[in-house]
N, C-alpha and C. Protein backbone atom coordinates (compact mmCIF):
# COMPACT_ATOMS: atom_id res chain seq x y z
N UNK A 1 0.15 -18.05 3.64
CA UNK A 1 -0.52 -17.54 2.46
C UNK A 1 0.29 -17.95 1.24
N UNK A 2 -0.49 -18.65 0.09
CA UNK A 2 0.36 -18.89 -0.94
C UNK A 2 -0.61 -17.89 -2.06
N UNK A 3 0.78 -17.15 -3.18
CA UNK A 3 0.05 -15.95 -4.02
C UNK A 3 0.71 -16.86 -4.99
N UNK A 4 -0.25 -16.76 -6.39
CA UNK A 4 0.23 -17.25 -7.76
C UNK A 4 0.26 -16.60 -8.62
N UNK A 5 1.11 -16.20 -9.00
CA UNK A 5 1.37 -15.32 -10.19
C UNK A 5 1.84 -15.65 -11.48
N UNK A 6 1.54 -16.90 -11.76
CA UNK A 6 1.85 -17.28 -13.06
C UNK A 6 0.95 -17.78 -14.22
N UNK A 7 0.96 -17.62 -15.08
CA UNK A 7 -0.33 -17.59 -16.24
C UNK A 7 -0.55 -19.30 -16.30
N UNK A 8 -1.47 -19.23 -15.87
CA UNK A 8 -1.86 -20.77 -15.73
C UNK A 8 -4.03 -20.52 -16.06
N UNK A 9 -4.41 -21.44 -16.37
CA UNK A 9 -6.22 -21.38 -16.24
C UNK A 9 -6.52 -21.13 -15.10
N UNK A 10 -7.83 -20.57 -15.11
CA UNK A 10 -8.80 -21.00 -14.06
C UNK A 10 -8.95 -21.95 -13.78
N UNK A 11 -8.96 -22.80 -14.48
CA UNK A 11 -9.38 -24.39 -13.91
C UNK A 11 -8.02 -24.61 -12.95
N UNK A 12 -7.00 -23.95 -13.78
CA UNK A 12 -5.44 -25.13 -13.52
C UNK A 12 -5.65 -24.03 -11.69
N UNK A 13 -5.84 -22.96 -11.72
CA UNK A 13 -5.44 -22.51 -10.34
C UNK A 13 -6.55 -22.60 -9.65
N UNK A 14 -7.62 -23.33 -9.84
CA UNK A 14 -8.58 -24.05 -8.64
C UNK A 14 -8.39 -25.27 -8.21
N UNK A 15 -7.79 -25.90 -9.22
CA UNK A 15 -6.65 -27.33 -8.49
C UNK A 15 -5.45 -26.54 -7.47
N UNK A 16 -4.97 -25.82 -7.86
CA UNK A 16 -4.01 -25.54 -7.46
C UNK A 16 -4.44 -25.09 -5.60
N UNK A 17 -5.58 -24.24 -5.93
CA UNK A 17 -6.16 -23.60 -4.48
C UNK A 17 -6.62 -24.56 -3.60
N UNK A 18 -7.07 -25.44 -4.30
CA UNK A 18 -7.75 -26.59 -3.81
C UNK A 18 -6.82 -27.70 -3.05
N UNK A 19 -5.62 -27.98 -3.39
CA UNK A 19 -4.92 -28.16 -2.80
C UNK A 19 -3.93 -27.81 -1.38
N UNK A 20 -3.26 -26.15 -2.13
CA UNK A 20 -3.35 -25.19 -1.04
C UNK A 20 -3.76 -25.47 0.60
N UNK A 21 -5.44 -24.96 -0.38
CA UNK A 21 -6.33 -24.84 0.85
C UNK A 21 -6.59 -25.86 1.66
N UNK A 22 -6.27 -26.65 1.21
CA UNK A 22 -6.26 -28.40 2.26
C UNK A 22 -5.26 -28.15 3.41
N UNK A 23 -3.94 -27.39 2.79
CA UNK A 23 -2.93 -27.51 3.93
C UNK A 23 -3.34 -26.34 4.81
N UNK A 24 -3.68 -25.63 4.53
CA UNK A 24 -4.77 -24.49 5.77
C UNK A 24 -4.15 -23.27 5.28
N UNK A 25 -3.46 -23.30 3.92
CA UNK A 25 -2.99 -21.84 3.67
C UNK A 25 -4.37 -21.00 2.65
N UNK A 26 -4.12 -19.71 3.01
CA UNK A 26 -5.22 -19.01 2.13
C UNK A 26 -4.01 -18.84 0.83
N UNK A 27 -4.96 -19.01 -0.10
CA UNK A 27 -4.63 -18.72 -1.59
C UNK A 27 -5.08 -17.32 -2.41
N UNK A 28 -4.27 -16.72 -2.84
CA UNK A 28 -4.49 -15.74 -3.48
C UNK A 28 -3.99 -15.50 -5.06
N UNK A 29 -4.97 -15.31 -6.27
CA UNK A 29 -4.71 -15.42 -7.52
C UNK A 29 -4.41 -14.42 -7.92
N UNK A 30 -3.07 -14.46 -8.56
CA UNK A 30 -2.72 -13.11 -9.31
C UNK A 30 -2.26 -13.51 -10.58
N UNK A 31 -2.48 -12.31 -11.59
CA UNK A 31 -1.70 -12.14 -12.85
C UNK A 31 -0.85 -10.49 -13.25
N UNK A 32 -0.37 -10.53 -13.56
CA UNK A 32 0.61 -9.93 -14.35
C UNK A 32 0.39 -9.30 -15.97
N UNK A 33 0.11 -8.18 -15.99
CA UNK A 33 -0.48 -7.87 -16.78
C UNK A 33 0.56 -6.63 -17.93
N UNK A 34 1.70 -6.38 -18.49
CA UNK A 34 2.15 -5.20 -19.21
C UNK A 34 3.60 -5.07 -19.00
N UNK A 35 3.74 -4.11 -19.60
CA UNK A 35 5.73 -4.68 -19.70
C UNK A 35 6.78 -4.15 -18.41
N UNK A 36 7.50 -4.54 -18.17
CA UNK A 36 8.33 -4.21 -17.12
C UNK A 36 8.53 -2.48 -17.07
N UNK A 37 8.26 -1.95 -15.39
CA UNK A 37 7.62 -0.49 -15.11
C UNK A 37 9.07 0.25 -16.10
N UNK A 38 8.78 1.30 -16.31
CA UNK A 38 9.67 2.42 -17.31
C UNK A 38 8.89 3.89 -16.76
N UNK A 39 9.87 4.68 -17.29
CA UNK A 39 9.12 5.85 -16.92
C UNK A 39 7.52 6.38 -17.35
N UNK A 40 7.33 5.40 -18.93
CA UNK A 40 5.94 5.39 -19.36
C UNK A 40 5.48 4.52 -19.23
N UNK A 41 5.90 3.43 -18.68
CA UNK A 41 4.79 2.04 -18.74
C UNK A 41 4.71 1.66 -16.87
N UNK A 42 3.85 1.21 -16.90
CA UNK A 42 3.67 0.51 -15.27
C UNK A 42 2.44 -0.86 -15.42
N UNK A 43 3.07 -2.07 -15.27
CA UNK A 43 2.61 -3.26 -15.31
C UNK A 43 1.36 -3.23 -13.92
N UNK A 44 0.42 -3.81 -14.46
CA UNK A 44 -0.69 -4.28 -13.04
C UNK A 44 -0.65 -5.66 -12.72
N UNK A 45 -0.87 -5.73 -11.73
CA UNK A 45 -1.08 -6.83 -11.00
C UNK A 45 -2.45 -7.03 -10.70
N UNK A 46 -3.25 -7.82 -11.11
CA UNK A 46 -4.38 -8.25 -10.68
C UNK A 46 -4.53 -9.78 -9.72
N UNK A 47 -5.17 -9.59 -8.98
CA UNK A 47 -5.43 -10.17 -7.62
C UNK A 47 -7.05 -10.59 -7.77
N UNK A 48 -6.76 -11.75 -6.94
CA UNK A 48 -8.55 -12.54 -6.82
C UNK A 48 -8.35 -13.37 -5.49
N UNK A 49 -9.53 -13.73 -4.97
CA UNK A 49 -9.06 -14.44 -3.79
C UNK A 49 -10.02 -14.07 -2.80
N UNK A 50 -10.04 -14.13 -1.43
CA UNK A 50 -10.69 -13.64 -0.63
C UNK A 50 -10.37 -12.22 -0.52
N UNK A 51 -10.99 -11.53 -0.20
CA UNK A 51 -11.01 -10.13 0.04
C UNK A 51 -10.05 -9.78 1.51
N UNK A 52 -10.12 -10.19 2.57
CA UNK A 52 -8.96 -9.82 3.65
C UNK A 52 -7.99 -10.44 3.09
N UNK A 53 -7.44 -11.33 2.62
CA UNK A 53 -6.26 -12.10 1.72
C UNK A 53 -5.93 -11.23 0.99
N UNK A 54 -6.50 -10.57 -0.54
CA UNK A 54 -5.92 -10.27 -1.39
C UNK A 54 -5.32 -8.14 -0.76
N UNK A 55 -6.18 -7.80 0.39
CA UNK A 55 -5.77 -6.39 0.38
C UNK A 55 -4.19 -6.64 1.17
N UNK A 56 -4.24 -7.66 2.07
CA UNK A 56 -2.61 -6.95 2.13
C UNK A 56 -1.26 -7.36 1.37
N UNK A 57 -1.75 -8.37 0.08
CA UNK A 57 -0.68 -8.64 -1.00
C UNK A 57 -0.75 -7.33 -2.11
N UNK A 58 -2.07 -6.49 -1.86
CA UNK A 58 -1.94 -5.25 -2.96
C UNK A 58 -0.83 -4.12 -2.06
N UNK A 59 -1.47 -4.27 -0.79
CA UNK A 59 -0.70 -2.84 -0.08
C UNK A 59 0.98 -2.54 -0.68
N UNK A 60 2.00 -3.83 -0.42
CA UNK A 60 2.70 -3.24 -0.80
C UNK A 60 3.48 -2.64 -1.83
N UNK A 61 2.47 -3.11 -2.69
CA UNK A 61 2.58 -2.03 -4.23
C UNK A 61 1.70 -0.20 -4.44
N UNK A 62 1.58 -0.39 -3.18
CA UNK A 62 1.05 0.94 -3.10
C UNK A 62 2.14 2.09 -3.43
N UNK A 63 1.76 2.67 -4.19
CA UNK A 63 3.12 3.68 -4.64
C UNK A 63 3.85 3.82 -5.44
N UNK A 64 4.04 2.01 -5.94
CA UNK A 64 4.90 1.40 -6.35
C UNK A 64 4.91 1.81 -8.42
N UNK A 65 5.73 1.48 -9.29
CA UNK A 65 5.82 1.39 -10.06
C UNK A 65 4.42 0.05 -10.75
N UNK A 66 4.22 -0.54 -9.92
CA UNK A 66 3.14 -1.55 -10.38
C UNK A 66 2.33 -1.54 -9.59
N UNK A 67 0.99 -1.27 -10.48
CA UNK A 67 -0.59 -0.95 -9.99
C UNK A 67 -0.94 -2.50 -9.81
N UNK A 68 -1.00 -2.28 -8.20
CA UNK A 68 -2.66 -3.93 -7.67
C UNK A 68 -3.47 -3.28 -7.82
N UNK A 69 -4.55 -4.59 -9.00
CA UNK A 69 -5.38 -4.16 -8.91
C UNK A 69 -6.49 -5.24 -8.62
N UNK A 70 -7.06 -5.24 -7.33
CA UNK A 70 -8.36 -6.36 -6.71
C UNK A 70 -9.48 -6.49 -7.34
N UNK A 71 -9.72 -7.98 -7.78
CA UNK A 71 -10.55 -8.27 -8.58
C UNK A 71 -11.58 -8.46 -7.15
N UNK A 72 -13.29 -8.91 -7.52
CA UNK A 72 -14.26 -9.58 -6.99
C UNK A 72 -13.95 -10.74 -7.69
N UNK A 73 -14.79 -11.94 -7.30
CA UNK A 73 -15.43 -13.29 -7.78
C UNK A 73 -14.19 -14.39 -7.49
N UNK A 74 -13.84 -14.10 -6.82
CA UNK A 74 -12.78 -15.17 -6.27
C UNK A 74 -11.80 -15.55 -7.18
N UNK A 75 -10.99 -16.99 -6.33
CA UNK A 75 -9.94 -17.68 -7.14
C UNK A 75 -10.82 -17.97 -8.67
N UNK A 76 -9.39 -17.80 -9.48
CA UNK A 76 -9.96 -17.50 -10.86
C UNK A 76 -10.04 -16.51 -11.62
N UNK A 77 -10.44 -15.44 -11.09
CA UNK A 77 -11.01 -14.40 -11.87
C UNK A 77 -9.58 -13.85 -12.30
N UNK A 78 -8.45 -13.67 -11.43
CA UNK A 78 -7.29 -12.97 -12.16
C UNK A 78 -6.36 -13.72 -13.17
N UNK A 79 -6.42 -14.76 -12.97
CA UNK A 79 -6.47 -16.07 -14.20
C UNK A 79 -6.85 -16.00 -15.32
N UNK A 80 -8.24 -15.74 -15.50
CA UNK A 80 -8.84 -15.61 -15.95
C UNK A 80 -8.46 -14.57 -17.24
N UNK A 81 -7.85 -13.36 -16.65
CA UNK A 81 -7.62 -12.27 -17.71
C UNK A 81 -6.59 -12.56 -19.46
């Protein structure tokens, strides 16, 4: 499984998946969204991708100081933001 978390386009991370996905890994799109967690702030993570892919890269922020949060509409959409 390859996860991307860096602010890049939609376009740039459907090359990117597209590639990926040639070598037989599932791809999962993430962004990063708010300032490093504090007692008042907690950054999200947004996720896109296939749906069995993207739930177990959210799980282990369950709890966590940083909210996953799973987009619909595939690679892209967390790019996108």
């Amino acid at each position: 499984m390859y996860v991307d978390g860096n602010a890049v386009s939609p376009a740039t991370m459907g090359g990117i998946s597209g590639i990926v996905q040639r070598s037989g890994a599932t791809v999962v799109d993430g962004s990063v969204i708010g300032s490093p967690p504090s007692d008042t702030r907690s950054p999200r993570l947004y996720l896109s991708g296939p749906a069995d892919a993207v739930a177990p890269v959210a799980r282990p922020f369950e709890g966590s100081a940083v909210q996953a949060r799973p987009l619909t509409g595939g690679i892209g959409q967390a790019s996108a933001l």
